[in-house]
PDB file of N, CA and C in Angstrom:
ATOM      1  N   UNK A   1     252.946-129.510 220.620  1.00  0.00           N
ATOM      2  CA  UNK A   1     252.755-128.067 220.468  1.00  0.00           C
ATOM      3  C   UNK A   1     252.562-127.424 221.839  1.00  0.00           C
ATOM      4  N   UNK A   2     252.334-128.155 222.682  1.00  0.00           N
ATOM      5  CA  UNK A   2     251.603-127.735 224.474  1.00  0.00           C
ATOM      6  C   UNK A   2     253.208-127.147 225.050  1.00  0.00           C
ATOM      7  N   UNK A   3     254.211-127.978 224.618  1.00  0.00           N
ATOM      8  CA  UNK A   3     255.554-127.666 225.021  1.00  0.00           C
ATOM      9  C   UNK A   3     255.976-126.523 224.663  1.00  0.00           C
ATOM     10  N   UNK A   4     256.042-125.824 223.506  1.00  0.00           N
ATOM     11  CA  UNK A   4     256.167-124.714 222.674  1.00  0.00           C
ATOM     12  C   UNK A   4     255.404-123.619 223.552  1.00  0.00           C
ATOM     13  N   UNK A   5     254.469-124.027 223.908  1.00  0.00           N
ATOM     14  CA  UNK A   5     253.649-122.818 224.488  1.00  0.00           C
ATOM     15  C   UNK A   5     253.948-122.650 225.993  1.00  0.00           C
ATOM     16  N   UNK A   6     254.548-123.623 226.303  1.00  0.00           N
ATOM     17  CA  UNK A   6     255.671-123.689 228.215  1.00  0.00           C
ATOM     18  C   UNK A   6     256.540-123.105 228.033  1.00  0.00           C
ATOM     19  N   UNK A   7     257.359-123.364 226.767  1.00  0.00           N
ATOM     20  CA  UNK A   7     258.279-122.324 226.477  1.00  0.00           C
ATOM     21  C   UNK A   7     258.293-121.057 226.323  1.00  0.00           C
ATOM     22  N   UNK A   8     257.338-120.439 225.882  1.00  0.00           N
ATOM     23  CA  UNK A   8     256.751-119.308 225.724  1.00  0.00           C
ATOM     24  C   UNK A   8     256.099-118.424 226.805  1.00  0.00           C
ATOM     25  N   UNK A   9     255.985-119.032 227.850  1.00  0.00           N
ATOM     26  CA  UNK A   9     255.090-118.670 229.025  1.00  0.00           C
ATOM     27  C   UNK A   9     256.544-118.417 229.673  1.00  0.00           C
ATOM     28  N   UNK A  10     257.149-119.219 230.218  1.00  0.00           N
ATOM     29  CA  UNK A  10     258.218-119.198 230.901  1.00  0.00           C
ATOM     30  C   UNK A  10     259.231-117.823 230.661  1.00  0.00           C
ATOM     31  N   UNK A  11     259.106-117.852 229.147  1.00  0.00           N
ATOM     32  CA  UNK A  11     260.198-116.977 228.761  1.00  0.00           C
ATOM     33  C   UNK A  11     259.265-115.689 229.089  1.00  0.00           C
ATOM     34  N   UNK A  12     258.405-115.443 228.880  1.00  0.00           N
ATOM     35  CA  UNK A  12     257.956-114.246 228.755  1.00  0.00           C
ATOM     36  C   UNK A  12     257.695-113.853 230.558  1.00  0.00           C
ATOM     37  N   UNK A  13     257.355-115.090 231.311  1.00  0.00           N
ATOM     38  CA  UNK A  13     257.562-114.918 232.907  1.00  0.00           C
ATOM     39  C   UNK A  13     258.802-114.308 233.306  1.00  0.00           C
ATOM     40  N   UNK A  14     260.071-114.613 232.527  1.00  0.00           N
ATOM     41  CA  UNK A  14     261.404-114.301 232.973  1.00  0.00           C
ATOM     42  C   UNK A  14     261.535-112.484 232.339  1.00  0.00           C
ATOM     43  N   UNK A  15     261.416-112.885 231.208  1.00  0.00           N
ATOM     44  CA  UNK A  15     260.853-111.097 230.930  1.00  0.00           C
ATOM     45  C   UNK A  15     260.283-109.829 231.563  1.00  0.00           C
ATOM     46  N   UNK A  16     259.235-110.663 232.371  1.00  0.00           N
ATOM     47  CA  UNK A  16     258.806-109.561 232.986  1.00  0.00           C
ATOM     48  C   UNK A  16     259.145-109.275 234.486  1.00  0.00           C
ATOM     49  N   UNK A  17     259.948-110.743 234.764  1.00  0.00           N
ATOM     50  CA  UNK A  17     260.459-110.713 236.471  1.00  0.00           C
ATOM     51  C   UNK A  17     261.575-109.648 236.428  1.00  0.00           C
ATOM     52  N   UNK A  18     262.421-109.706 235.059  1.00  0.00           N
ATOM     53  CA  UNK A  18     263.828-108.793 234.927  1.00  0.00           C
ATOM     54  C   UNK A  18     263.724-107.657 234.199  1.00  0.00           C
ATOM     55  N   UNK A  19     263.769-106.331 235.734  1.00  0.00           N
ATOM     56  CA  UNK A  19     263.675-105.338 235.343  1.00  0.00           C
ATOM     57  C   UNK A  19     264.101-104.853 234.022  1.00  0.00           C
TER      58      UNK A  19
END
């Protein structure tokens, strides 16, 4: 479940890097 939540971090990191 720890993986799921890397996934989730990441994506939402890329989200907020792209205007």
């Amino acid at each position: 479940m720890r993986f799921l939540y890397l996934i989730f971090s990441v994506f939402l990191l890329v989200s907020l890097a792209t205007p």
